[in-house]
Protein backbone atom coordinates (compact mmCIF):
# COMPACT_ATOMS: atom_id res chain seq x y z
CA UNK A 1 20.97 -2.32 -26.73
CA UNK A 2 22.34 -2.26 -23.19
CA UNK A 3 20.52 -1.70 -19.68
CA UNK A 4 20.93 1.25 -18.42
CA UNK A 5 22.87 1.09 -15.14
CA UNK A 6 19.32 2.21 -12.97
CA UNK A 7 17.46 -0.69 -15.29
CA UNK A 8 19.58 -3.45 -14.46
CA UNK A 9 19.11 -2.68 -10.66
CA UNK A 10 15.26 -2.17 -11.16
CA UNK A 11 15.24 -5.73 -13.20
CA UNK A 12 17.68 -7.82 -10.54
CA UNK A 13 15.78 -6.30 -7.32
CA UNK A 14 12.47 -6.94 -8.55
CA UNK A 15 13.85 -11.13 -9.61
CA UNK A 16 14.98 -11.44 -5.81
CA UNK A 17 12.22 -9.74 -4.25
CA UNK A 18 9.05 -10.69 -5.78
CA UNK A 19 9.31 -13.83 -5.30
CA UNK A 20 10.11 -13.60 -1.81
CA UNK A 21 6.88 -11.34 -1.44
CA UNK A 22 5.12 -14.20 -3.44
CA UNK A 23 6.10 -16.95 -1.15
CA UNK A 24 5.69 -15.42 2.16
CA UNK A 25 2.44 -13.70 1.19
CA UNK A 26 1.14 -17.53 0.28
CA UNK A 27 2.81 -19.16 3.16
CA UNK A 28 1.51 -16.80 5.89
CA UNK A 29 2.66 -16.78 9.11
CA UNK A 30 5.60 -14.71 10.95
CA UNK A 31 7.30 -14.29 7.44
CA UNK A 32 4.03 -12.09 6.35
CA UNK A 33 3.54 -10.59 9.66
CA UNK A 34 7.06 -9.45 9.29
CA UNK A 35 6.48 -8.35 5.56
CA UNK A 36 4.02 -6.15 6.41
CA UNK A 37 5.80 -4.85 9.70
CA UNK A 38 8.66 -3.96 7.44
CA UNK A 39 6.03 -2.45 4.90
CA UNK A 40 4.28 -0.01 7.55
CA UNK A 41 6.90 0.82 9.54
CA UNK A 42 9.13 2.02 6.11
CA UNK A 43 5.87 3.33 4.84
CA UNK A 44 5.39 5.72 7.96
CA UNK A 45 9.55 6.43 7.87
CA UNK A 46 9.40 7.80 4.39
CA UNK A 47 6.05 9.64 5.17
CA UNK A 48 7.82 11.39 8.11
CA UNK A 49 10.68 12.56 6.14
CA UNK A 50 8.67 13.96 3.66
CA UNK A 51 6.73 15.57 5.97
CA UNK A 52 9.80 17.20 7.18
CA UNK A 53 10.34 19.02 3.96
CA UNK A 54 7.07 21.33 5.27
CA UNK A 55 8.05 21.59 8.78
CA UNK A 56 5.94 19.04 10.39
CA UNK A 57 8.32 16.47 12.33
CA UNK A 58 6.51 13.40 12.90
CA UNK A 59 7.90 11.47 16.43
CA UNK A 60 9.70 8.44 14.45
CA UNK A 61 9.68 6.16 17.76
CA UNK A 62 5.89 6.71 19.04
CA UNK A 63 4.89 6.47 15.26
CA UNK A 64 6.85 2.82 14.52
CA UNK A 65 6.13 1.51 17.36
CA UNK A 66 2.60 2.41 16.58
CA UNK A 67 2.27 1.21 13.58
CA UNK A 68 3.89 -1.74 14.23
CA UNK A 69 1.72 -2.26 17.02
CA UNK A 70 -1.74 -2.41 14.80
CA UNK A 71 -0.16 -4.68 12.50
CA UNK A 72 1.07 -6.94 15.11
CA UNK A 73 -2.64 -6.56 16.49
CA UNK A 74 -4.50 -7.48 13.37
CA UNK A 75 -2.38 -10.48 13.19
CA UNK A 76 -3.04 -11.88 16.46
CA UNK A 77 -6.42 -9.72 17.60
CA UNK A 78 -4.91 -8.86 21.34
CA UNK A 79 -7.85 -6.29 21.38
CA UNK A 80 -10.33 -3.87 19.72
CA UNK A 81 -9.33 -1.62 17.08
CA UNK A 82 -10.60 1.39 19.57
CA UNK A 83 -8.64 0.72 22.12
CA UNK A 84 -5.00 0.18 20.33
CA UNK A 85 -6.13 3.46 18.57
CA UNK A 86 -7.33 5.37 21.65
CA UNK A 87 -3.86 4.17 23.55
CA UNK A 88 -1.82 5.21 20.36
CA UNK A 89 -3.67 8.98 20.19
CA UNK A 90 -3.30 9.41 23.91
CA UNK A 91 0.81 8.13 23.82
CA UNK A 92 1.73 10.69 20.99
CA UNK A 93 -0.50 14.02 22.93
CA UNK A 94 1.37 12.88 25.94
CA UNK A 95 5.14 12.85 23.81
CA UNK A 96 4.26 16.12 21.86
CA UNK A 97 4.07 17.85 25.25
CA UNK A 98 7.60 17.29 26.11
CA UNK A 99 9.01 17.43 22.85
CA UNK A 100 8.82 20.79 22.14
CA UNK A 101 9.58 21.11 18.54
CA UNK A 102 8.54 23.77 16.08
CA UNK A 103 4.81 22.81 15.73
CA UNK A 104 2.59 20.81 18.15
CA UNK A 105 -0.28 21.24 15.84
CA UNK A 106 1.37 20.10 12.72
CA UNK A 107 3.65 17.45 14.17
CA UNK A 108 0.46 15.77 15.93
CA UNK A 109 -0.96 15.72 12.36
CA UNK A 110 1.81 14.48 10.71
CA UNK A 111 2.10 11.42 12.80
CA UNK A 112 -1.43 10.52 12.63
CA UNK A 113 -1.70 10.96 9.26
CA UNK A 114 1.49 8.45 9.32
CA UNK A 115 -0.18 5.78 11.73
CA UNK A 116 -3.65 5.76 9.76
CA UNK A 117 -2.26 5.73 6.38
CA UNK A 118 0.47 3.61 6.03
CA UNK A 119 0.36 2.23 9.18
CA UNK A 120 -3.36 1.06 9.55
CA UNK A 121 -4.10 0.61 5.81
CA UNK A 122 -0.68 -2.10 6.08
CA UNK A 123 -2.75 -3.68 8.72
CA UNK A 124 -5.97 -4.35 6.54
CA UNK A 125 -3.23 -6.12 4.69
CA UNK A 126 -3.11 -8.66 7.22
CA UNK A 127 -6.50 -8.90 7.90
CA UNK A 128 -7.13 -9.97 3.78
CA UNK A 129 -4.75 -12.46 4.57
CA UNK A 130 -6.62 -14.09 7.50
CA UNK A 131 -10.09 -13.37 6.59
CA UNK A 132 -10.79 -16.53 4.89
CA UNK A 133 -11.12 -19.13 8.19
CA UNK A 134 -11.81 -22.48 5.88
CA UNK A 135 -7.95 -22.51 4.66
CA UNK A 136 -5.24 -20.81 5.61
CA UNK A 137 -3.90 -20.36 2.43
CA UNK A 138 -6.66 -18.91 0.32
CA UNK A 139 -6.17 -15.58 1.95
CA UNK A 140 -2.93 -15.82 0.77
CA UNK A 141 -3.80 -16.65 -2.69
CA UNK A 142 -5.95 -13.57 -2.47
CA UNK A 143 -3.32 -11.14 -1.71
CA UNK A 144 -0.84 -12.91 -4.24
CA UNK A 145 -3.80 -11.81 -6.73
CA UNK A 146 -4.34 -8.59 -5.72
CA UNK A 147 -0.80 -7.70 -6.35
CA UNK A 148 -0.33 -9.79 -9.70
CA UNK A 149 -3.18 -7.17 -10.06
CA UNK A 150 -1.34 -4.04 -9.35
CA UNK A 151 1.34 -4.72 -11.01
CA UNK A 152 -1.00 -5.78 -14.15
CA UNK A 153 -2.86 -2.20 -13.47
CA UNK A 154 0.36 -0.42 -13.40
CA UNK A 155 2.12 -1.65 -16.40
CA UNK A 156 -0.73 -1.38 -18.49
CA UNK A 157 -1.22 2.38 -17.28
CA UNK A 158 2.24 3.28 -17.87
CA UNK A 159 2.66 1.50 -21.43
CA UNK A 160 -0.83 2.25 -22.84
CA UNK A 161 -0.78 5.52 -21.69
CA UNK A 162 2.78 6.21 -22.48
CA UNK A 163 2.05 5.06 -26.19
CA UNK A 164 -1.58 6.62 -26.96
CA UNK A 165 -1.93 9.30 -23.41
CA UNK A 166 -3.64 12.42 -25.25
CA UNK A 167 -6.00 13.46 -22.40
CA UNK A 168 -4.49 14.30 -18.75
CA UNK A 169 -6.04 12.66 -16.18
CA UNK A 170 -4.56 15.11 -13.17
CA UNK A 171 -2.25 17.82 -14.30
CA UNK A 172 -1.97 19.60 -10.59
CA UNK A 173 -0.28 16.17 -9.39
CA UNK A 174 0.85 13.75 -11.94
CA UNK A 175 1.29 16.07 -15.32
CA UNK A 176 2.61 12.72 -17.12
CA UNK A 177 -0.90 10.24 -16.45
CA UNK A 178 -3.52 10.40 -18.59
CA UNK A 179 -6.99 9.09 -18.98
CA UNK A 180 -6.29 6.42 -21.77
CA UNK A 181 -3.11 5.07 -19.28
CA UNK A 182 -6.16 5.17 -16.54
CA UNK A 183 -8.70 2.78 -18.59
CA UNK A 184 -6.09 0.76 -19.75
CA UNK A 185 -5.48 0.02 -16.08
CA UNK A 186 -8.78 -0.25 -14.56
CA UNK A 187 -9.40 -3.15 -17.86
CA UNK A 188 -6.03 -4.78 -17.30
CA UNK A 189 -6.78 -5.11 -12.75
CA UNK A 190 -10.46 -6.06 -13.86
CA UNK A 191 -9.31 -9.00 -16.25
CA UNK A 192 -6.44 -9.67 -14.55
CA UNK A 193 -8.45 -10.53 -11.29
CA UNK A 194 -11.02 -12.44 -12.85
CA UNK A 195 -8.30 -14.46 -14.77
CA UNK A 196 -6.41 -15.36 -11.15
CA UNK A 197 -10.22 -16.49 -10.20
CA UNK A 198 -10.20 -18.80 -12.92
CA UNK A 199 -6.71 -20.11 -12.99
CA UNK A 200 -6.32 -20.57 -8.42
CA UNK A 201 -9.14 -18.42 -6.78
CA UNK A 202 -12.11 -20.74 -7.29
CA UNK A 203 -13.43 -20.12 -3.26
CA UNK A 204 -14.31 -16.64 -4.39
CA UNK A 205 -17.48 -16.03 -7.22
CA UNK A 206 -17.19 -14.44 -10.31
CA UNK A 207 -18.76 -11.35 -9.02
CA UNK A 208 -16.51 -11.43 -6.12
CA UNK A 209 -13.80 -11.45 -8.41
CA UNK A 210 -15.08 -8.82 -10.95
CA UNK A 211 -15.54 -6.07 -7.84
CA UNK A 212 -12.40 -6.81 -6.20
CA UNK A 213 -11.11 -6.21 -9.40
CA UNK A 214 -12.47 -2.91 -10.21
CA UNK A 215 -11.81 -1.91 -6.35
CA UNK A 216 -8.14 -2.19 -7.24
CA UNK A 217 -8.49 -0.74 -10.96
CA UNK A 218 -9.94 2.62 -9.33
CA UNK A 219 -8.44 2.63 -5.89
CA UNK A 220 -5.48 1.19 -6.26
CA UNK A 221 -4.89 4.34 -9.21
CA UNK A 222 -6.17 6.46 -6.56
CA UNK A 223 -3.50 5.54 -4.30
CA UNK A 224 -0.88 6.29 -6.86
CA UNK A 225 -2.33 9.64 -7.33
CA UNK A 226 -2.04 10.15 -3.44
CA UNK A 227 1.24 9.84 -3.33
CA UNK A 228 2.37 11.52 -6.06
CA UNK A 229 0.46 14.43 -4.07
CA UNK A 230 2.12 14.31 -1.30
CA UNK A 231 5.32 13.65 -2.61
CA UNK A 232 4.70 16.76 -4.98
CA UNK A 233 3.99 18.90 -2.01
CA UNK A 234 7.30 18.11 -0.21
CA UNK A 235 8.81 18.26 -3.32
CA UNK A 236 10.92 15.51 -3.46
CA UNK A 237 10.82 12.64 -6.70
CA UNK A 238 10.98 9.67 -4.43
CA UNK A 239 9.63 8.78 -1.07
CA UNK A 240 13.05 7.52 -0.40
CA UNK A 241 15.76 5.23 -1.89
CA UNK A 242 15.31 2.28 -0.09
CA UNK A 243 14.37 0.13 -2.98
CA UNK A 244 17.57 0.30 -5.70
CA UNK A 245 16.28 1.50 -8.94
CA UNK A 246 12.49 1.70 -7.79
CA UNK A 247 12.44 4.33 -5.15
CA UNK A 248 11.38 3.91 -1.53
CA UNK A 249 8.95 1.61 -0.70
CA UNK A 250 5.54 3.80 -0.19
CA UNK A 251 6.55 4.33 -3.78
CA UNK A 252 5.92 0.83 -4.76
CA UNK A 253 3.26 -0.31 -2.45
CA UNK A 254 1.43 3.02 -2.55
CA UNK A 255 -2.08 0.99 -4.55
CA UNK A 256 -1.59 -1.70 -2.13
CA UNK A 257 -1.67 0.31 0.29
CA UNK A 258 -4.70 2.40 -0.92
CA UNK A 259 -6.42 -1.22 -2.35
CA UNK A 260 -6.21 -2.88 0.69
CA UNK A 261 -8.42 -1.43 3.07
CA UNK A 262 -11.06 -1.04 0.48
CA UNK A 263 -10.74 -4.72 -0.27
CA UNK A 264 -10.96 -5.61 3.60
CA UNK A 265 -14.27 -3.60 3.72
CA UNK A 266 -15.91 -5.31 0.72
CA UNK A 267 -14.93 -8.76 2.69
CA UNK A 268 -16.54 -7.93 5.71
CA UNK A 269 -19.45 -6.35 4.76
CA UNK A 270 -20.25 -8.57 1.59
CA UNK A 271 -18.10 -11.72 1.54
CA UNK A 272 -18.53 -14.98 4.07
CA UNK A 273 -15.73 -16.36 5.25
């Protein structure tokens, strides 16, 4: 049976990109830091143009440069979190005053909401991948994981839930999920991550393993679920069509996204270096 014309790009994007996201993600350095620029800043684009749709106009310059800023800082820790955020709140007040378009109130919320979201939760990205201070690499290993994850999560959702989905999980924003698609992804991300701890992850514990994998089972779904909400509410399909064949890219990185920061938290709080 032939590929559909939308398949074939959705099968020859992903074979040229995930490996590239593979190799720099393991390797580190400027490639990743530039990964995850490209992943925030795209991420905050798409959010703004969405948020057009309900009238809220984000400031596309103050809100890149913002985001690109945090990333850039969690990379090489030029200061505190407060003050990068306190200089980014008090650049965009200043910029709304003079911009004078349509909304202060909603365009100020828009382009937080764009900073914080896909901005700083691209920058807990980075800080998984430096968090481990022993080698450089197992950070890298982790995030490698944590997306083999997803991706395990997701497919397993979609398939199981596509084949035996009887019970909706969340008709108000995804009609087409349902709670069997759910489980079968929170058991898929939970195996899946203690498999990668087994097979190349040895520096974390099995319980390490076994909550990082049910963080991203239930978060990273959560994330999905996010963005279908928002995307629903601007009422557009895709967050853009940057990606051929897969949408834009908040559409594909939307439980990374969501995962990472939740990750990051259970590292710091729980996990020693």
């Amino acid at each position: 049976m032939p590929l559909s014309g939308n398949t074939a790009k959705r099968i020859i994007v992903s074979i040229v990109t995930i490996p590239l996201i593979l190799l720099s993600s393991y390797y580190g350095g400027i490639f990743f830091l530039s990964l995850v620029c490209m992943l925030g800043a795209a991420g905050y684009y798409e959010f703004s143009r969405m948020a057009h749709h309900k009238k809220a106009f984000a400031s596309d310059i103050v809100g890149i440069a913002a985001v690109s800023a945090l990333i850039v800082n969690a990379y090489f820790h030029f200061s505190s979190l407060n003050v990068a955020v306190y200089g980014i709140v008090l650049l965009l007040l200043l910029t709304e005053l003079f911009r004078n378009n349509d909304s202060a109130v909603l365009n100020l919320g828009a382009s937080l909401l764009g900073i914080l979201y896909p901005g700083m939760f691209s920058a807990a990205v980075i800080e998984i991948r430096q968090y481990f201070v022993g080698d450089y690499h197992q950070g890298g290993l982790l995030i490698i994981a944590i997306m083999i994850t997803i991706w395990a999560c997701d497919s397993a959702a979609f398939f199981i839930g596509s084949a035996i989905g009887r019970h909706k999980l969340f008709v108000r924003v995804s009609p087409k999920k349902s709670w069997e698609g759910a489980v079968a992804g929170f058991i898929s991300a939970t195996a899946t991550m203690i498999i990668s701890r087994e097979l190349f992850l040895g520096f974390i514990s099995f319980e390490n393993s076994l909550i990082i994998g049910i963080l991203v089972g239930i978060v990273g779904q959560l994330g999905d679920l996010v963005e279908s909400l928002l995307k629903r509410d601007a009422g557009v399909k895709d967050s853009s069509n940057f990606i051929p064949g897969h949408g834009g890219i908040f559409d594909r990185f939307d439980s990374l996204l969501m995962s990472a920061p939740a990750v990051y938290l259970y590292l710091y709080y729980f996990v020693q270096p």
